[in-house]
Protein backbone atom coordinates (compact mmCIF):
# COMPACT_ATOMS: atom_id res chain seq x y z
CA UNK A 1 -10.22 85.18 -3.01
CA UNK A 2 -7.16 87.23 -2.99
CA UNK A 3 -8.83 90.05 -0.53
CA UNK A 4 -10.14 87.00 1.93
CA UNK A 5 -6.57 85.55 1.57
CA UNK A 6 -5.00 88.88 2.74
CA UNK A 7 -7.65 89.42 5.79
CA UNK A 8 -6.79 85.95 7.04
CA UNK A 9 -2.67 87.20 6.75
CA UNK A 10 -3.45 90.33 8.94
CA UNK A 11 -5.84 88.91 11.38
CA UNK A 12 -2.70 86.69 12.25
CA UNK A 13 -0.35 89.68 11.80
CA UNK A 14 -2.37 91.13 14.32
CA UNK A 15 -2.61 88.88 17.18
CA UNK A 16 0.94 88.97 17.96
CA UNK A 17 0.84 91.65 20.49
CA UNK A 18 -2.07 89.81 22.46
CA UNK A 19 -0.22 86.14 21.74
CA UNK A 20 3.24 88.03 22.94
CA UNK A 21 1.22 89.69 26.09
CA UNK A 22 -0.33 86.21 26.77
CA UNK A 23 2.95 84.79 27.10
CA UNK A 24 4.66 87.00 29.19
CA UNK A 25 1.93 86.49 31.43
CA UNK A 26 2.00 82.72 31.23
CA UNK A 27 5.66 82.49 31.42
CA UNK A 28 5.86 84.80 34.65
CA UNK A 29 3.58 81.77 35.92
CA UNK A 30 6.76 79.26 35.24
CA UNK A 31 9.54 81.88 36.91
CA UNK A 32 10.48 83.16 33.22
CA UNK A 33 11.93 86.52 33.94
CA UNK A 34 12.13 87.22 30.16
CA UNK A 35 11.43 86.07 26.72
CA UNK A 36 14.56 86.44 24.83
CA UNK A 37 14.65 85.83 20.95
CA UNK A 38 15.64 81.90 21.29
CA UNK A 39 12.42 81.57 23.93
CA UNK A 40 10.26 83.99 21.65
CA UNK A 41 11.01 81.39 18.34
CA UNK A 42 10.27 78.43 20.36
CA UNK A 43 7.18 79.51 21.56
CA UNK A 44 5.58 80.86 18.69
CA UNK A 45 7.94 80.61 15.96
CA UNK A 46 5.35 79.31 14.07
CA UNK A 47 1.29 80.33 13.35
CA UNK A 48 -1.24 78.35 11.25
CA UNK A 49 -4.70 80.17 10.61
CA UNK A 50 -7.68 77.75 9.80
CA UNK A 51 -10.95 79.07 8.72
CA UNK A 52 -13.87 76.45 10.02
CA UNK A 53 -16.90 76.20 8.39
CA UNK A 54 -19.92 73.47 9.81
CA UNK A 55 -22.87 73.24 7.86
CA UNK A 56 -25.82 72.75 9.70
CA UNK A 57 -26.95 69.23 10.18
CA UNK A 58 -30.70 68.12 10.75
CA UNK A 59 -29.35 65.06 12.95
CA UNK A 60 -26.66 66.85 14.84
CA UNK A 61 -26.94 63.82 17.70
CA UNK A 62 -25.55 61.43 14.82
CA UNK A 63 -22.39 63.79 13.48
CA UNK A 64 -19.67 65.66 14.66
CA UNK A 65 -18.42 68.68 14.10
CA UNK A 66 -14.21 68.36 15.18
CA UNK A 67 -14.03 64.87 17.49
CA UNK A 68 -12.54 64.99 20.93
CA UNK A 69 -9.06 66.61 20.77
CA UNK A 70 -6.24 68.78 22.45
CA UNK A 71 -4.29 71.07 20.29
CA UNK A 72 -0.28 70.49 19.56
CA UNK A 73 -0.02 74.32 19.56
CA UNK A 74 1.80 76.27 22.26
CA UNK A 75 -1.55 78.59 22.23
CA UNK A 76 -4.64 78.41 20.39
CA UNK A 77 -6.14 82.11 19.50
CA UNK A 78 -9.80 81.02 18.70
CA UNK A 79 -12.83 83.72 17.10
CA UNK A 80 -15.96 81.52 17.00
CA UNK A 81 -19.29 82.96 15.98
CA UNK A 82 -22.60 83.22 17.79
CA UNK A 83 -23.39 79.98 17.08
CA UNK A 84 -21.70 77.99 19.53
CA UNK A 85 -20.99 74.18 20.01
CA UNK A 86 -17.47 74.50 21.27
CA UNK A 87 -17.34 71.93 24.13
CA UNK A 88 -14.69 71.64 26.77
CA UNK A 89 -13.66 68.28 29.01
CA UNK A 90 -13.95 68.92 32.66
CA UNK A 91 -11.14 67.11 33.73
CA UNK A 92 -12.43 66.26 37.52
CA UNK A 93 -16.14 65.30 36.48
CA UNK A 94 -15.06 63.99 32.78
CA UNK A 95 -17.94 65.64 31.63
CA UNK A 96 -18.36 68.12 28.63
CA UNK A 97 -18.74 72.03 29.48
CA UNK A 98 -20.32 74.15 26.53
CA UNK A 99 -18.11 77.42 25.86
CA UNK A 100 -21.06 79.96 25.28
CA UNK A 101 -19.91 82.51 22.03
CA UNK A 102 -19.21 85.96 23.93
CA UNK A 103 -19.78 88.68 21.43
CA UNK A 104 -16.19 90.58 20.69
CA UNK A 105 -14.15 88.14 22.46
CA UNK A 106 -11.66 85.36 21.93
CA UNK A 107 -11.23 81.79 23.49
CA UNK A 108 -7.75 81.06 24.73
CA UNK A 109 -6.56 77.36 24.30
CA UNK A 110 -3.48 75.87 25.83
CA UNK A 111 -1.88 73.42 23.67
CA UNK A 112 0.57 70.07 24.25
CA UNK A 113 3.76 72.29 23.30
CA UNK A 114 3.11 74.60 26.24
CA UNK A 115 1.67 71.69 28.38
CA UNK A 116 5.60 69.89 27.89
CA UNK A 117 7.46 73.55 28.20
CA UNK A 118 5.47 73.97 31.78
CA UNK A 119 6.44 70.44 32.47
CA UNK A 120 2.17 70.07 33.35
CA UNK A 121 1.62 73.11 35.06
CA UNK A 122 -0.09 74.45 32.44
CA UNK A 123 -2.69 71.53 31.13
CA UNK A 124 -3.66 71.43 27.26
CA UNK A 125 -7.59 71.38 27.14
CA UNK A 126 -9.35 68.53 25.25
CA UNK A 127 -12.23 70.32 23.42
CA UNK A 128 -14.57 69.45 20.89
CA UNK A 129 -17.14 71.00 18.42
CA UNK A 130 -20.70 69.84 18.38
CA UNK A 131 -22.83 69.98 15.26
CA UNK A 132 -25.96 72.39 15.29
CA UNK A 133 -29.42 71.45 13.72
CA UNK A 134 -30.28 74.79 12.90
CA UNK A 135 -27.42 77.08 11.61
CA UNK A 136 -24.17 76.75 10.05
CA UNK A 137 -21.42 77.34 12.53
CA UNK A 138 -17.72 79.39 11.41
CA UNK A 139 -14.76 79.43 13.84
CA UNK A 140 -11.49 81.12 13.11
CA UNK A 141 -8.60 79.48 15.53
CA UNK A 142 -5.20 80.76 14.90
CA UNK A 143 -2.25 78.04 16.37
CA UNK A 144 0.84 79.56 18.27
CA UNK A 145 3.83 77.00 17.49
CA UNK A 146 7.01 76.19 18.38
CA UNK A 147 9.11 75.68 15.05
CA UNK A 148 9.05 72.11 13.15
CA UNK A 149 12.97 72.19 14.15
CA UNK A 150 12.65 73.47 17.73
CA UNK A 151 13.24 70.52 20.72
CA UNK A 152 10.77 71.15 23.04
CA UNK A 153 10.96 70.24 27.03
CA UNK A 154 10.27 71.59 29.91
CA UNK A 155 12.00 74.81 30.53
CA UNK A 156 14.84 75.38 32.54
CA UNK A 157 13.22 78.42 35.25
CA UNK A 158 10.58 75.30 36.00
CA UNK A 159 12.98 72.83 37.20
CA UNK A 160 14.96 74.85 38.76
CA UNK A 161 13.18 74.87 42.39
CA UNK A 162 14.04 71.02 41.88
CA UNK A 163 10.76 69.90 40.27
CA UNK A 164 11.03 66.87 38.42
CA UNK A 165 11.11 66.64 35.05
CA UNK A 166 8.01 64.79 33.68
CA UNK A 167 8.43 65.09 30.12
CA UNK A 168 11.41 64.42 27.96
CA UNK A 169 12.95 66.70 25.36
CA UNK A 170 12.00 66.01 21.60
CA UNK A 171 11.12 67.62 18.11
CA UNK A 172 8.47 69.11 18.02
CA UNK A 173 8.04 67.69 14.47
CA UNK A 174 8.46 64.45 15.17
CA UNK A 175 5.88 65.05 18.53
CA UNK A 176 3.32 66.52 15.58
CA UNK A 177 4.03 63.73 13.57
CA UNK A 178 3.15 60.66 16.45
CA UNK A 179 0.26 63.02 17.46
CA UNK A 180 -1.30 62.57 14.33
């Protein structure tokens, strides 16, 4: 238990480059110039790694795997296996999209923290997880944070080319805590 426990620690030790280089790319996008220390915490002062296991299910039409949902993360780093039965929301046609498992790479999730800092230009994806009939199903997301003590808004470079403010400022913990 004690060797899993440790791979879990450095698989999220490890994405910080990619979460930091994902960031810098998606802050660019909202005229950040640069990340300083105070930006980097809020962003992803925080990371949460779940390990998701779904047992195959002979009925899969009358269960669910993880209900309709967006993330409260800033980022979610997802591996999934070749299984499948991660399902996104189109948001024009309302309907469900499969994500098909791509061998060696990782799904990128916007979450609710980064869809407030971008005052909506960046839009949190509702997603969901579908049972399968014939094989057991493992997904390993790893959730980019702000801090329970950070207030989140949107960020100062957005509104400055006078774009209206859409969101209002609040703690992230106490956002988390009416999410849920």
């Amino acid at each position: 238990m004690e060797r899993k426990r440790n791979q879990a620690l450095e698989y999220v030790k490890s994405s910080a480059p990619v979460v930091k280089k994902l960031l810098a790319i998606l802050m660019k996008g909202l005229n950040v110039k640069e990340i300083d220390e105070s930006k980097e915490s809020m962003l992803m002062g925080s990371k949460r790694i779940n390990l998701n296991y779904y047992p195959k299910c002979p009925n899969p039409e009358l269960t669910v795997g993880a209900g309709r949902h967006s993330d409260v993360s800033t980022l979610t780093i997802l591996l999934q296996d070749e299984i499948g039965g991660l399902y996104v929301r189109n948001t024009e046609t309302m309907k469900w999209i499969h994500v098909p498992p791509v061998s060696g790479s990782l799904v990128i999730n916007v979450g609710d923290a980064l869809q407030i800092m971008s005052n909506g230009n960046y839009k949190s994806v509702e997603h969901r997880v579908v049972a399968n009939g014939s094989s057991n199903r493992i997904s390993v997301p790893i959730f980019v944070n702000p801090r329970p003590s950070d207030v989140i808004g949107p960020l100062p470079e957005v509104l400055e080319s006078g774009e209206k403010q859409i969101y209002k400022n609040v703690l992230y913990k106490d956002y988390v805590m009416h999410f849920f």
